[in-house]
C-alpha atoms as a PDB file:
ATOM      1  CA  UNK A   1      64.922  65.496  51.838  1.00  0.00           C
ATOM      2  CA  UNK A   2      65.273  64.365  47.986  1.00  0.00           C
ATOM      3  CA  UNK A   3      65.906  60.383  48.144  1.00  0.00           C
ATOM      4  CA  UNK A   4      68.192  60.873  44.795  1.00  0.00           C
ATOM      5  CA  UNK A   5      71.656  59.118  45.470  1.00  0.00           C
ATOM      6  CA  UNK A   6      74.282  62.143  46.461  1.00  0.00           C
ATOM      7  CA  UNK A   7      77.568  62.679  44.423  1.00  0.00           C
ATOM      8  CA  UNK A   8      80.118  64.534  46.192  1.00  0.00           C
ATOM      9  CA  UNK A   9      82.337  66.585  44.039  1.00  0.00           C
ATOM     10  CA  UNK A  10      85.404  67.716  44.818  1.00  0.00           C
ATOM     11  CA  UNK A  11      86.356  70.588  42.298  1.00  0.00           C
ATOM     12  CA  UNK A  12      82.819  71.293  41.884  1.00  0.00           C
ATOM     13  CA  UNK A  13      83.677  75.300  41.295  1.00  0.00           C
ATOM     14  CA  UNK A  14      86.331  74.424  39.019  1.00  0.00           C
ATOM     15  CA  UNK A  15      86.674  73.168  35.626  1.00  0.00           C
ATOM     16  CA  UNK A  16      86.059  69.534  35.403  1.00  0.00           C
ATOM     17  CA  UNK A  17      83.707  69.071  38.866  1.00  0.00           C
ATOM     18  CA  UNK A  18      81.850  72.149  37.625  1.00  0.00           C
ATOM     19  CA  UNK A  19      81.182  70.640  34.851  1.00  0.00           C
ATOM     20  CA  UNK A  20      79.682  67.356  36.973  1.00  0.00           C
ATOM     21  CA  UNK A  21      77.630  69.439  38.927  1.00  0.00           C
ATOM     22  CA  UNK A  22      75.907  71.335  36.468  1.00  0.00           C
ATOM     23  CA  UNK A  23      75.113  68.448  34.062  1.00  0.00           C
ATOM     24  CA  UNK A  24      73.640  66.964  37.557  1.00  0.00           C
ATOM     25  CA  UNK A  25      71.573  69.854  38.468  1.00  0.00           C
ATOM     26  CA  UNK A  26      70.314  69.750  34.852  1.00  0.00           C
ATOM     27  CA  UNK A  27      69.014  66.692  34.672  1.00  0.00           C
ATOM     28  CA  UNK A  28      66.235  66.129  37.040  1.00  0.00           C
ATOM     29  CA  UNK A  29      65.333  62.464  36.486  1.00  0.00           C
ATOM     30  CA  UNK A  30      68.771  61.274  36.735  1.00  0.00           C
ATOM     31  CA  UNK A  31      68.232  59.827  40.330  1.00  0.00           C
ATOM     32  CA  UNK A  32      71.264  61.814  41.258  1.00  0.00           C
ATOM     33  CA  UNK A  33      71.703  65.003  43.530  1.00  0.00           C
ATOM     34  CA  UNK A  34      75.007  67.103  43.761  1.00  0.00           C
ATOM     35  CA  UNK A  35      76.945  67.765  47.223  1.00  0.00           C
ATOM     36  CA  UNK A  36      79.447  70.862  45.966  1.00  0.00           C
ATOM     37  CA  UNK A  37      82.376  70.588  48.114  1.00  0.00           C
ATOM     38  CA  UNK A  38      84.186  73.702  47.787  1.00  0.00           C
ATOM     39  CA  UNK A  39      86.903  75.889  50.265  1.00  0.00           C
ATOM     40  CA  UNK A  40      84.750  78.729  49.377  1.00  0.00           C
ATOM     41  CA  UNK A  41      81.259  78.600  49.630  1.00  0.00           C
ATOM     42  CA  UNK A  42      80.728  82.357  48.969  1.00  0.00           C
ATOM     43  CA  UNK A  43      81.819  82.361  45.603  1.00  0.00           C
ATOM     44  CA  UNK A  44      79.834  83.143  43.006  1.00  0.00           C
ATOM     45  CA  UNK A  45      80.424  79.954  41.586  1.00  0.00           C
ATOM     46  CA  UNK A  46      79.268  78.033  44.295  1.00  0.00           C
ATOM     47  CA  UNK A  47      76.591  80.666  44.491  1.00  0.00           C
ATOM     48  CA  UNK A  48      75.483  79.865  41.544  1.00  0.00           C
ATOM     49  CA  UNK A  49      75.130  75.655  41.920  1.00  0.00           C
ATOM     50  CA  UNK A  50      73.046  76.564  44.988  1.00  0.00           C
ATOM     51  CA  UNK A  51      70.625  78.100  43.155  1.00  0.00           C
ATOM     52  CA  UNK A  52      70.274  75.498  40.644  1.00  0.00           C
ATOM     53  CA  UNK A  53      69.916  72.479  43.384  1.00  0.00           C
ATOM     54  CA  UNK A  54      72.951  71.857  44.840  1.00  0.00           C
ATOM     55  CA  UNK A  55      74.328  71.008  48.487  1.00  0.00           C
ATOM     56  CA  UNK A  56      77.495  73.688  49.016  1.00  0.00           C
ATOM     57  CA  UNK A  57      79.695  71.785  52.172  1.00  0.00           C
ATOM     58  CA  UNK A  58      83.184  72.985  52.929  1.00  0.00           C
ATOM     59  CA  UNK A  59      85.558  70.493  52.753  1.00  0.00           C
ATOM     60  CA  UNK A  60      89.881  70.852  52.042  1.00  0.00           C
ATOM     61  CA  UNK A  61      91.922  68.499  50.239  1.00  0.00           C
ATOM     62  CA  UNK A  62      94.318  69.396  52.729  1.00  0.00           C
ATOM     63  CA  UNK A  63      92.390  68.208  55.355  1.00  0.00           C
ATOM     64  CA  UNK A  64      91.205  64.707  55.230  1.00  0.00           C
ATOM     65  CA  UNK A  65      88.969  64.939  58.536  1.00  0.00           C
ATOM     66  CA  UNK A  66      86.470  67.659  56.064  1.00  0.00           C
ATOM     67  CA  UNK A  67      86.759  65.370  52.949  1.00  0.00           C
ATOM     68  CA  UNK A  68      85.148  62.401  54.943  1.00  0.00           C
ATOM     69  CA  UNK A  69      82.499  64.299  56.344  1.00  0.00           C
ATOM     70  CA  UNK A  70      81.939  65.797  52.647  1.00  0.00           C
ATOM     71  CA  UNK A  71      81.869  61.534  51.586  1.00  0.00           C
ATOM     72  CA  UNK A  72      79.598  60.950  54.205  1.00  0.00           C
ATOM     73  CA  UNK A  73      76.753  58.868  53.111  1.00  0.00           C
ATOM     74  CA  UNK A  74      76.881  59.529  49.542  1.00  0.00           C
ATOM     75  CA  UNK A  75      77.014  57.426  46.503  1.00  0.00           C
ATOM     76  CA  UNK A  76      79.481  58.555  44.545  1.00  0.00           C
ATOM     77  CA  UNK A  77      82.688  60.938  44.639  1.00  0.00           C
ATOM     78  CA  UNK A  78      83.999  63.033  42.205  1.00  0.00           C
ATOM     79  CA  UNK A  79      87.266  63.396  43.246  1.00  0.00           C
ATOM     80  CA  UNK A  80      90.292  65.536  41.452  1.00  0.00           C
ATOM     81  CA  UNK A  81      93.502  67.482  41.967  1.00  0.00           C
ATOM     82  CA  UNK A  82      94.535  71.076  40.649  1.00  0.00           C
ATOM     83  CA  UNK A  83      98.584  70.717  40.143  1.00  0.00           C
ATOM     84  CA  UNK A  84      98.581  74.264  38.948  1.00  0.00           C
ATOM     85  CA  UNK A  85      97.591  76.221  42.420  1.00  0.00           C
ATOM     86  CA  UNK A  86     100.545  75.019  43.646  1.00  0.00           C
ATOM     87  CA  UNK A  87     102.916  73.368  41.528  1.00  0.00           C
ATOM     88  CA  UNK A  88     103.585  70.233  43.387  1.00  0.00           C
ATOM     89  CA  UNK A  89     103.685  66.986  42.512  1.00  0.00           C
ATOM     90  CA  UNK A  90     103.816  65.919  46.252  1.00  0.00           C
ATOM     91  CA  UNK A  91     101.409  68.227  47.327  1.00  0.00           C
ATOM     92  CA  UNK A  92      99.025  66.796  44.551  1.00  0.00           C
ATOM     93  CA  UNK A  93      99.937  63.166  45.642  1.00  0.00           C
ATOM     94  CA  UNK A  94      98.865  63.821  49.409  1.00  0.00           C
ATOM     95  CA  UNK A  95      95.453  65.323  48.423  1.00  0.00           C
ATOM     96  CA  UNK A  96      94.981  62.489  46.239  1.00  0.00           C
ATOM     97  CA  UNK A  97      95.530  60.133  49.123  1.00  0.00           C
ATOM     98  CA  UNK A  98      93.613  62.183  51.429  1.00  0.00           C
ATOM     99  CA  UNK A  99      90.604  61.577  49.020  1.00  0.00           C
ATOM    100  CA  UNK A 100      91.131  58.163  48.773  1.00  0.00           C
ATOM    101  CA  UNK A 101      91.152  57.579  52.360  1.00  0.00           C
ATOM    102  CA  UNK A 102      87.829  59.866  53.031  1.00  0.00           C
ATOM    103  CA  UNK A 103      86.243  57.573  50.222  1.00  0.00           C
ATOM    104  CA  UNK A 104      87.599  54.453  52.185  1.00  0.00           C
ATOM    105  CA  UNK A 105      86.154  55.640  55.468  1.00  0.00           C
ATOM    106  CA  UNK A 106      83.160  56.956  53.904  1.00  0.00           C
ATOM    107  CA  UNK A 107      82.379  53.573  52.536  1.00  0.00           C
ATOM    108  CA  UNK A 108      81.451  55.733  49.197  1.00  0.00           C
ATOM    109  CA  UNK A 109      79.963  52.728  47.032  1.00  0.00           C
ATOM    110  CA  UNK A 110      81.084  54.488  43.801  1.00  0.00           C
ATOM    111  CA  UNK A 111      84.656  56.914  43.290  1.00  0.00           C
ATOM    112  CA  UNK A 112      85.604  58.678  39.906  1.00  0.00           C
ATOM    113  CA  UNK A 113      89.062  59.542  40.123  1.00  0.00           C
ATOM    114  CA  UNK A 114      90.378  62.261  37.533  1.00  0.00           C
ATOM    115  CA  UNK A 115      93.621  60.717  36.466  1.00  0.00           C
ATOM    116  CA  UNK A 116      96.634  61.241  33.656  1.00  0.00           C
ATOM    117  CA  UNK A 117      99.699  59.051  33.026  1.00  0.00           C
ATOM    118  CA  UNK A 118     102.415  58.307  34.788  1.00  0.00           C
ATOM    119  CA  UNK A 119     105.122  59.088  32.339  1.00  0.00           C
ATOM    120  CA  UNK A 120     107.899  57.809  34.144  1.00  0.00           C
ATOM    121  CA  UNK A 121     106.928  54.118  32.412  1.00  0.00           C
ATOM    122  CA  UNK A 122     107.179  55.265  29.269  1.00  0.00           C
ATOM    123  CA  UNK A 123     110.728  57.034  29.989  1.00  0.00           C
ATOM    124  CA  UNK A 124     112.705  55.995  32.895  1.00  0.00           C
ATOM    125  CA  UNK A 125     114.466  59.146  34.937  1.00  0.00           C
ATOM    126  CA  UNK A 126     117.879  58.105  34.179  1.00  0.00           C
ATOM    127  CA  UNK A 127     116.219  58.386  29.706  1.00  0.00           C
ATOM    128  CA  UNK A 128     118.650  61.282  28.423  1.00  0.00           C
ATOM    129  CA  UNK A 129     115.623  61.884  25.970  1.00  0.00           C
ATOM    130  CA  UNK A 130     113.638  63.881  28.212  1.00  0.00           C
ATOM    131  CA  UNK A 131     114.741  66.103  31.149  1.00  0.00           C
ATOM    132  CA  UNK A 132     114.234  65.017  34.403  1.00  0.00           C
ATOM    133  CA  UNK A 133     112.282  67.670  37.084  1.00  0.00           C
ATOM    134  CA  UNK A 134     112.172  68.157  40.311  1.00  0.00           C
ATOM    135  CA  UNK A 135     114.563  65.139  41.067  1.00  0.00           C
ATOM    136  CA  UNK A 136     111.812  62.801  40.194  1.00  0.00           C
ATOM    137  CA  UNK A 137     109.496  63.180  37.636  1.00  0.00           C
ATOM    138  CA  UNK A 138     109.066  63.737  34.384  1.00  0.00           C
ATOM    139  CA  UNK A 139     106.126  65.344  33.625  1.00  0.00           C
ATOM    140  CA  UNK A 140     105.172  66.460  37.088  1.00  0.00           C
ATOM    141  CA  UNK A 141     101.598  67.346  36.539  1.00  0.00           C
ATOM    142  CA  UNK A 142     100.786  63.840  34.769  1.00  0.00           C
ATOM    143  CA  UNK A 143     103.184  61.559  37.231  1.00  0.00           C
ATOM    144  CA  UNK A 144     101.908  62.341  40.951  1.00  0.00           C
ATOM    145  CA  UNK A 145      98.071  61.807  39.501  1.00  0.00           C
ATOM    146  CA  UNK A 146      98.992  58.327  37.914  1.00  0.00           C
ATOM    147  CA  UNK A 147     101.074  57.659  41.156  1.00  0.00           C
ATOM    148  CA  UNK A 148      98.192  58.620  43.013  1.00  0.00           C
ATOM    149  CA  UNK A 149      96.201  55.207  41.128  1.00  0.00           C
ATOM    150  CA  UNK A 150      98.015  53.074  43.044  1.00  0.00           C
ATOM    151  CA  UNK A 151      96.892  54.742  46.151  1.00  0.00           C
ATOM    152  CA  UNK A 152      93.166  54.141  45.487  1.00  0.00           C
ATOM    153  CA  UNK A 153      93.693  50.452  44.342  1.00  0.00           C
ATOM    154  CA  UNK A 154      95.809  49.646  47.385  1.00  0.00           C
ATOM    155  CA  UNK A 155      93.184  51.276  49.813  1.00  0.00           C
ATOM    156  CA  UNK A 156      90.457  48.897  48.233  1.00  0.00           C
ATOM    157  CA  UNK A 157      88.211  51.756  47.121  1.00  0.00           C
ATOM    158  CA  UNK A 158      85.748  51.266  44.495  1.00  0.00           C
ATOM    159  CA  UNK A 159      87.026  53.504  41.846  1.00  0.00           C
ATOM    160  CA  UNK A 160      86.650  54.290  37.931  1.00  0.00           C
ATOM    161  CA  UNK A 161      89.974  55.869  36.666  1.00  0.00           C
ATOM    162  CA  UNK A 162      88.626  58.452  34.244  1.00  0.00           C
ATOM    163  CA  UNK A 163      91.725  59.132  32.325  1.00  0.00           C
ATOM    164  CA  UNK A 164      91.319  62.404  30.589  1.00  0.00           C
ATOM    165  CA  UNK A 165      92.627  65.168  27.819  1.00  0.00           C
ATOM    166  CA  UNK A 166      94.236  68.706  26.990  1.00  0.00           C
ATOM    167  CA  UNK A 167      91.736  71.271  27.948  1.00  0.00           C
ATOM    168  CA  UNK A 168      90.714  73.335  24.928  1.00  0.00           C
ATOM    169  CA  UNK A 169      90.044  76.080  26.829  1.00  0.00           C
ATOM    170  CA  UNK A 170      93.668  76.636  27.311  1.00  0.00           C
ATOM    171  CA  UNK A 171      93.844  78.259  24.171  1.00  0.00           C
ATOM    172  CA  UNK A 172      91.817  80.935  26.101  1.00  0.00           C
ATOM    173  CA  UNK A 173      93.397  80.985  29.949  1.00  0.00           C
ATOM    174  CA  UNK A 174      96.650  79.394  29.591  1.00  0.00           C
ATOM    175  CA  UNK A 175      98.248  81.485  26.981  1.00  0.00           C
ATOM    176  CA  UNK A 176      98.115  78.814  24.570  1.00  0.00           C
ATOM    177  CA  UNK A 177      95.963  80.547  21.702  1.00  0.00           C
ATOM    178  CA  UNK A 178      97.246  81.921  18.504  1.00  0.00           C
ATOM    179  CA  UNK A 179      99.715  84.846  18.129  1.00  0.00           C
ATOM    180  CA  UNK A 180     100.177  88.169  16.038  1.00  0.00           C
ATOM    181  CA  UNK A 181     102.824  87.401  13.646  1.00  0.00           C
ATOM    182  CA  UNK A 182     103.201  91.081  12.266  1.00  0.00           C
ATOM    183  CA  UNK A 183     101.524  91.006   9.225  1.00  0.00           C
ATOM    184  CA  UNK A 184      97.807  90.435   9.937  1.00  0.00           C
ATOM    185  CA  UNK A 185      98.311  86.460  10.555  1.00  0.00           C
ATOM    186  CA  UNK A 186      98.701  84.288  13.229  1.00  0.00           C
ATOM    187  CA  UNK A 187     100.851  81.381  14.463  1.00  0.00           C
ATOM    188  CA  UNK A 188      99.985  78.487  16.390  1.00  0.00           C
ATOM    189  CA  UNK A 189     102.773  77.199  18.437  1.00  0.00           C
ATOM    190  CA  UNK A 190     102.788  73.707  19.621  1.00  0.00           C
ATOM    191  CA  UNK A 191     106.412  70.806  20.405  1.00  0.00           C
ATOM    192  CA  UNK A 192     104.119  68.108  18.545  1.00  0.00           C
ATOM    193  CA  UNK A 193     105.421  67.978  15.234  1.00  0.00           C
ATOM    194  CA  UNK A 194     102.853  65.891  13.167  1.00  0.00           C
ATOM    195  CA  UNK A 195     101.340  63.944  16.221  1.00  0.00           C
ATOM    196  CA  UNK A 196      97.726  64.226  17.119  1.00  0.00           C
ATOM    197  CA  UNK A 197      96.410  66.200  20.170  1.00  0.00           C
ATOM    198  CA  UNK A 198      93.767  64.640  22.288  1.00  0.00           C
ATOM    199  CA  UNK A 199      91.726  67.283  23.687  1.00  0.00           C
ATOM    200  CA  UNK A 200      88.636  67.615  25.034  1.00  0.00           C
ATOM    201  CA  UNK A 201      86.088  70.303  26.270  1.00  0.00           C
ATOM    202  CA  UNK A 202      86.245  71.013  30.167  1.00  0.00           C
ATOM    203  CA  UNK A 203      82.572  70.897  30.132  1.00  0.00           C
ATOM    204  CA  UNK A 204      82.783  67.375  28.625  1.00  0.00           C
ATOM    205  CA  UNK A 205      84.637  66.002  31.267  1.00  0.00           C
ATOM    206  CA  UNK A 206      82.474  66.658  33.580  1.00  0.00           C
ATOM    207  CA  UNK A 207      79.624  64.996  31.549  1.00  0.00           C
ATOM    208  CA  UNK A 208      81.510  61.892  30.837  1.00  0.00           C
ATOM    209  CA  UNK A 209      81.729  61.135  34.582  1.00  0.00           C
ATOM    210  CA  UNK A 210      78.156  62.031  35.134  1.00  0.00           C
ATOM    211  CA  UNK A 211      77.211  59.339  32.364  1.00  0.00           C
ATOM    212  CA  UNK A 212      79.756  56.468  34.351  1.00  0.00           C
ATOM    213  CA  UNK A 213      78.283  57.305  37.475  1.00  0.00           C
ATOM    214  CA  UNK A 214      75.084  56.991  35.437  1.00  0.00           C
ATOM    215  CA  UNK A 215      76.167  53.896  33.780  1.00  0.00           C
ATOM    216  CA  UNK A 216      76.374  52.564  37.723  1.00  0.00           C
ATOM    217  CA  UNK A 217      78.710  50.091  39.482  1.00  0.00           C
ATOM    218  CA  UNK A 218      79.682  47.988  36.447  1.00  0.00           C
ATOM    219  CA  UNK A 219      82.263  50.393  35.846  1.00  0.00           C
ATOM    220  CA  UNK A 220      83.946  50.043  38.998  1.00  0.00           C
ATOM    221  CA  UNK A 221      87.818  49.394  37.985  1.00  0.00           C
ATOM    222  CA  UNK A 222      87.404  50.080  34.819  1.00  0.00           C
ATOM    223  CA  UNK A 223      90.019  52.609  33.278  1.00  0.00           C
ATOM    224  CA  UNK A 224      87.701  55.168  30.836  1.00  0.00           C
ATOM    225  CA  UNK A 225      89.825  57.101  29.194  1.00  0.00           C
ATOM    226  CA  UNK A 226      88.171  60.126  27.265  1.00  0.00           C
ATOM    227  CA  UNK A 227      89.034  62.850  24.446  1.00  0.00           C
ATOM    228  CA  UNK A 228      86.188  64.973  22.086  1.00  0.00           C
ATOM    229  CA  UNK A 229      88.903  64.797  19.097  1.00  0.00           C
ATOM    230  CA  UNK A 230      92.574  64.208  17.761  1.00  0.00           C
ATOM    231  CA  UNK A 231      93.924  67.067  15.956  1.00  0.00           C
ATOM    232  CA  UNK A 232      97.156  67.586  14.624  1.00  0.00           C
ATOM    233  CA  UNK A 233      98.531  71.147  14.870  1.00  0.00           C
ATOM    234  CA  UNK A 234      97.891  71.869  11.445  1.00  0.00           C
ATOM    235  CA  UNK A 235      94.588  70.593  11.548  1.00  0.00           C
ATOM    236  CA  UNK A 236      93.808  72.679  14.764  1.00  0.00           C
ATOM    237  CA  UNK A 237      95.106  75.845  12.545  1.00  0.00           C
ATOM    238  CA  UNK A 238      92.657  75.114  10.301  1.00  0.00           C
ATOM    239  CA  UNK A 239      90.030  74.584  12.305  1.00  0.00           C
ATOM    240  CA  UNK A 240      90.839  78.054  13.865  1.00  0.00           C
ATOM    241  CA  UNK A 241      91.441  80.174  10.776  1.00  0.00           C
ATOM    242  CA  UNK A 242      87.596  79.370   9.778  1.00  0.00           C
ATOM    243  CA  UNK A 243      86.006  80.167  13.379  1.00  0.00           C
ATOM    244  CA  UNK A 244      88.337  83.166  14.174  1.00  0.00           C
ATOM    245  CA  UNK A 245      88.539  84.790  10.580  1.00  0.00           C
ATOM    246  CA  UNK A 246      92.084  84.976  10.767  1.00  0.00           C
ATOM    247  CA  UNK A 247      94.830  83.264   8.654  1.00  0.00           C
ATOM    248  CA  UNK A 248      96.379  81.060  11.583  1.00  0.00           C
ATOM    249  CA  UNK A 249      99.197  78.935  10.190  1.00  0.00           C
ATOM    250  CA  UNK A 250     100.474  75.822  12.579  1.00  0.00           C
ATOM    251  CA  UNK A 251     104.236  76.541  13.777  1.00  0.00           C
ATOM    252  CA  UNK A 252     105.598  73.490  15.358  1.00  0.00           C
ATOM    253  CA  UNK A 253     108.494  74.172  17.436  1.00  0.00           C
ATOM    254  CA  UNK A 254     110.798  71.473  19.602  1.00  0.00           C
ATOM    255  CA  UNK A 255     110.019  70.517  22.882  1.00  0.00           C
ATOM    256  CA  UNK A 256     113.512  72.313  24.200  1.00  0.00           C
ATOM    257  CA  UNK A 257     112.577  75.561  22.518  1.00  0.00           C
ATOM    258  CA  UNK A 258     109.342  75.100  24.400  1.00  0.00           C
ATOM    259  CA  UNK A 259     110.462  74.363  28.068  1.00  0.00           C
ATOM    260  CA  UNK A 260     113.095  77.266  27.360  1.00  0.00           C
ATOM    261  CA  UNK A 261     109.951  80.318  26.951  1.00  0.00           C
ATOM    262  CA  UNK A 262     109.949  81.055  30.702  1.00  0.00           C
ATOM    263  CA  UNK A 263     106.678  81.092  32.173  1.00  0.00           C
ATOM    264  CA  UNK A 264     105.444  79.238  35.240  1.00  0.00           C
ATOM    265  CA  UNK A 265     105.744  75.306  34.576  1.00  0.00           C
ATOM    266  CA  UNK A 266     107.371  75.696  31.232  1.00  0.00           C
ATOM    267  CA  UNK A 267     109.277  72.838  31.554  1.00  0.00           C
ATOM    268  CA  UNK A 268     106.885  70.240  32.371  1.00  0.00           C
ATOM    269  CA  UNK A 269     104.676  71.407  29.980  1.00  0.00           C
ATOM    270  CA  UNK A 270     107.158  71.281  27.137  1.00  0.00           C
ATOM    271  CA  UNK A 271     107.635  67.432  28.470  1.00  0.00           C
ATOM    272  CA  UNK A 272     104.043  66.650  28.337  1.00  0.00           C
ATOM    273  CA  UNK A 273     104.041  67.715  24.852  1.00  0.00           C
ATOM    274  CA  UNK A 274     106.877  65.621  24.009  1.00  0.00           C
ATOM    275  CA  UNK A 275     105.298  62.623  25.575  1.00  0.00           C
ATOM    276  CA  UNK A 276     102.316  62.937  23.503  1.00  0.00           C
ATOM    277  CA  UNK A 277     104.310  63.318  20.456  1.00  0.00           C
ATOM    278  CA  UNK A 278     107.010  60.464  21.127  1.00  0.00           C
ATOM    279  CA  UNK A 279     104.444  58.292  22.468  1.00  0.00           C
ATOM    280  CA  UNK A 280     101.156  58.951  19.948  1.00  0.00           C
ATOM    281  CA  UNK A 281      99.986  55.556  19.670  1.00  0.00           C
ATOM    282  CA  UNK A 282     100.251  54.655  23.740  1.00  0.00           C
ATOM    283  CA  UNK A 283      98.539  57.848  24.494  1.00  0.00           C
ATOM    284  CA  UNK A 284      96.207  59.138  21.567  1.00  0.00           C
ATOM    285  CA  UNK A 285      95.499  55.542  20.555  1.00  0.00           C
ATOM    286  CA  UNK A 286      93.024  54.851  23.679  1.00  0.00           C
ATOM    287  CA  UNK A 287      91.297  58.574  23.623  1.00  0.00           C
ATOM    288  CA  UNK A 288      89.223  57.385  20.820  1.00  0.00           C
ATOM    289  CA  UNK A 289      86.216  59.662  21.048  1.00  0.00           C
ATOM    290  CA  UNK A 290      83.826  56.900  20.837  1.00  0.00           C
ATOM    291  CA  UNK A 291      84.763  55.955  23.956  1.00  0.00           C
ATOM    292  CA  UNK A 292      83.368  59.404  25.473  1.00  0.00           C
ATOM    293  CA  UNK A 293      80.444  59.588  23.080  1.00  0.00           C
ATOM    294  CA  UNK A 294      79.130  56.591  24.719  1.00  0.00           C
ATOM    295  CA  UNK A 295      78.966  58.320  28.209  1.00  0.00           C
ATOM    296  CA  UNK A 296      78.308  61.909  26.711  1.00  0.00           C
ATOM    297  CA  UNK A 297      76.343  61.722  23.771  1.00  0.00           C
ATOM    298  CA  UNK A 298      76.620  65.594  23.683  1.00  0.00           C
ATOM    299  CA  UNK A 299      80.325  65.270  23.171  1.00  0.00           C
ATOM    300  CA  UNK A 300      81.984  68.237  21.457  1.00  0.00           C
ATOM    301  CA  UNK A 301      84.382  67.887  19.012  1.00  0.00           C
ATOM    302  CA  UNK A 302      87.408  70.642  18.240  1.00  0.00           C
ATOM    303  CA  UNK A 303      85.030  72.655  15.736  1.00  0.00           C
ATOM    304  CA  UNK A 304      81.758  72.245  17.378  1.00  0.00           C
ATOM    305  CA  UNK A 305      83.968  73.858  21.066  1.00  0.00           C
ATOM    306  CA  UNK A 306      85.290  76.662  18.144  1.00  0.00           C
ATOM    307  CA  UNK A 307      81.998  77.114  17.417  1.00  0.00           C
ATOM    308  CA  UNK A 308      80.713  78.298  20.635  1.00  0.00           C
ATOM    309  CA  UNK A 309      83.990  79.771  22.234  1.00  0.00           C
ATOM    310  CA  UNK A 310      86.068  81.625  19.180  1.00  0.00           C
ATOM    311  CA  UNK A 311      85.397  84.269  20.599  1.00  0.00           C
ATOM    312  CA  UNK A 312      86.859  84.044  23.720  1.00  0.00           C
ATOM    313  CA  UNK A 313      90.255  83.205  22.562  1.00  0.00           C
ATOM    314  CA  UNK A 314      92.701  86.482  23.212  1.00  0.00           C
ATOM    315  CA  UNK A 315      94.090  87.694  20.036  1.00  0.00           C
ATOM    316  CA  UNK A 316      97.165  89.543  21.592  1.00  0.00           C
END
């Protein structure tokens, strides 16, 4: 058995923890070795971080008894939430708190916990600015995870909080791309006015943590908080007119019209977006991508990700 130090990822078939495990697979001399914790060890995915090196364990976020068993005796712990399988904020707050207790138990020396903000100190649920959802939050998806903080410093466990982005590649699986305008262009939609965008490659994510875990226990407490670049909508047109070909023109529409289209989670999405843009400096000031270069030297920015993934935007 390899004596490399195990990280356990939670997520590690998914965006962000697949982007962990690979970038730990890849890297040979890192001193690290992966532990995939997945619900479904059959799946290609998990398939295919097998065959590059990696330890496949079952474990469920809904089930804390699997999670410490998946902590057991490793290093470090990877550990994240997906708001969008199920669309609740207290859902997502238990399986954070099921993680943090495994890692307790599990005496894991090292925990990265994917985090956001929790809006709701930034505008209170009685602020008329901003609608209030589900009787309690305001940006649902963002809230329960920087709840969820609280929960990890309480339990003592030795966490980084690595606070992260907007995932460029919803532009290609959340609907979020450019559309047909009628007469050969394209519009970009987005509630942000002339506010800047944080985003960030998934991929990057995932090598951002791999370079704290790499950068060891010093970063224990620390709050690491990570973007590849800050785009305003206009510049983000830009950037995609020259890598898709296509005249795309930045439409910026308000955060009402925005929770009003319909679609699943509409409304806290149309929040988040109005967060970022009321609140630029608080949140775009710290997602400096320095602050990611220094743990991802690889770091993409917004044309560099075009670059490599035009393509795979739909172009309804």
């Amino acid at each position: 058995m390899s004596k490399n130090k195990v990280i356990a990822v939670i997520g590690a078939t998914g965006a962000q923890g697949g982007g962990l495990a690979r970038a730990i697979c890849k890297d040979k001399d890192s001193g690290f070795r992966v532990r995939a914790v997945t619900r479904k060890p059959d799946s290609e995915n998990a398939k295919a971080l097998a065959a590059m090196g990696a330890e496949v364990v079952v474990a469920d976020l809904d089930d804390r008894a699997s999670l410490e068993r998946a902590f057991a005796g490793a290093h470090g712990a990877y550990c994240v939430t997906n708001f969008w399988e199920h669309f609740s904020p207290g859902k997502e707050l238990e399986q954070a708190a099921h993680q943090a207790e495994a890692a307790k138990a599990a005496r894991v020396p090292h925990v990265i916990w994917s985090t956001l903000e929790d809006t709701r100190r930034y505008v209170a649920l009685e602020d008329p600015r901003m609608p209030t959802l589900m009787e309690k939050y305001k940006v649902p998806h963002f809230d329960a995870k920087g709840e969820a903080d609280d929960v990890f410093r309480k339990l003592g466990v030795p966490t980084t909080f690595l606070t992260t982005s907007f995932y460029w590649e919803n532009l290609i699986y959340f609907g979020m791309g450019p559309k047909p305008v009628g007469d050969g262009t394209y519009a970009f939609a987005l509630p942000m006015g002339n506010a800047k965008l944080p985003g960030i490659a998934a991929e990057d994510i995932g090598k951002c943590a791999f370079g704290v875990f790499k950068a060891g226990l010093t970063e224990v407490g620390k709050t690491v908080t990570i973007a590849g670049d800050r785009c305003t909508g206009t510049e983000m047109a830009a950037a995609l007119t020259e890598a898709l070909g296509k005249q795309v023109t930045y439409k910026s529409i308000s955060p009402e019209a925005y929770r009003e289209l319909g679609f699943p989670g509409a409304a806290d999405l149309g929040n988040m977006f109005q967060f970022k843009r009321d609140f630029e400096d608080s949140f775009s000031g710290p997602r400096d991508p320095a602050v990611a270069r220094r743990y991802n030297p690889e770091l993409q920015d917004f044309r560099t990700w075009l670059q490599k993934n035009a393509d795979r935007i739909p172009l309804e």
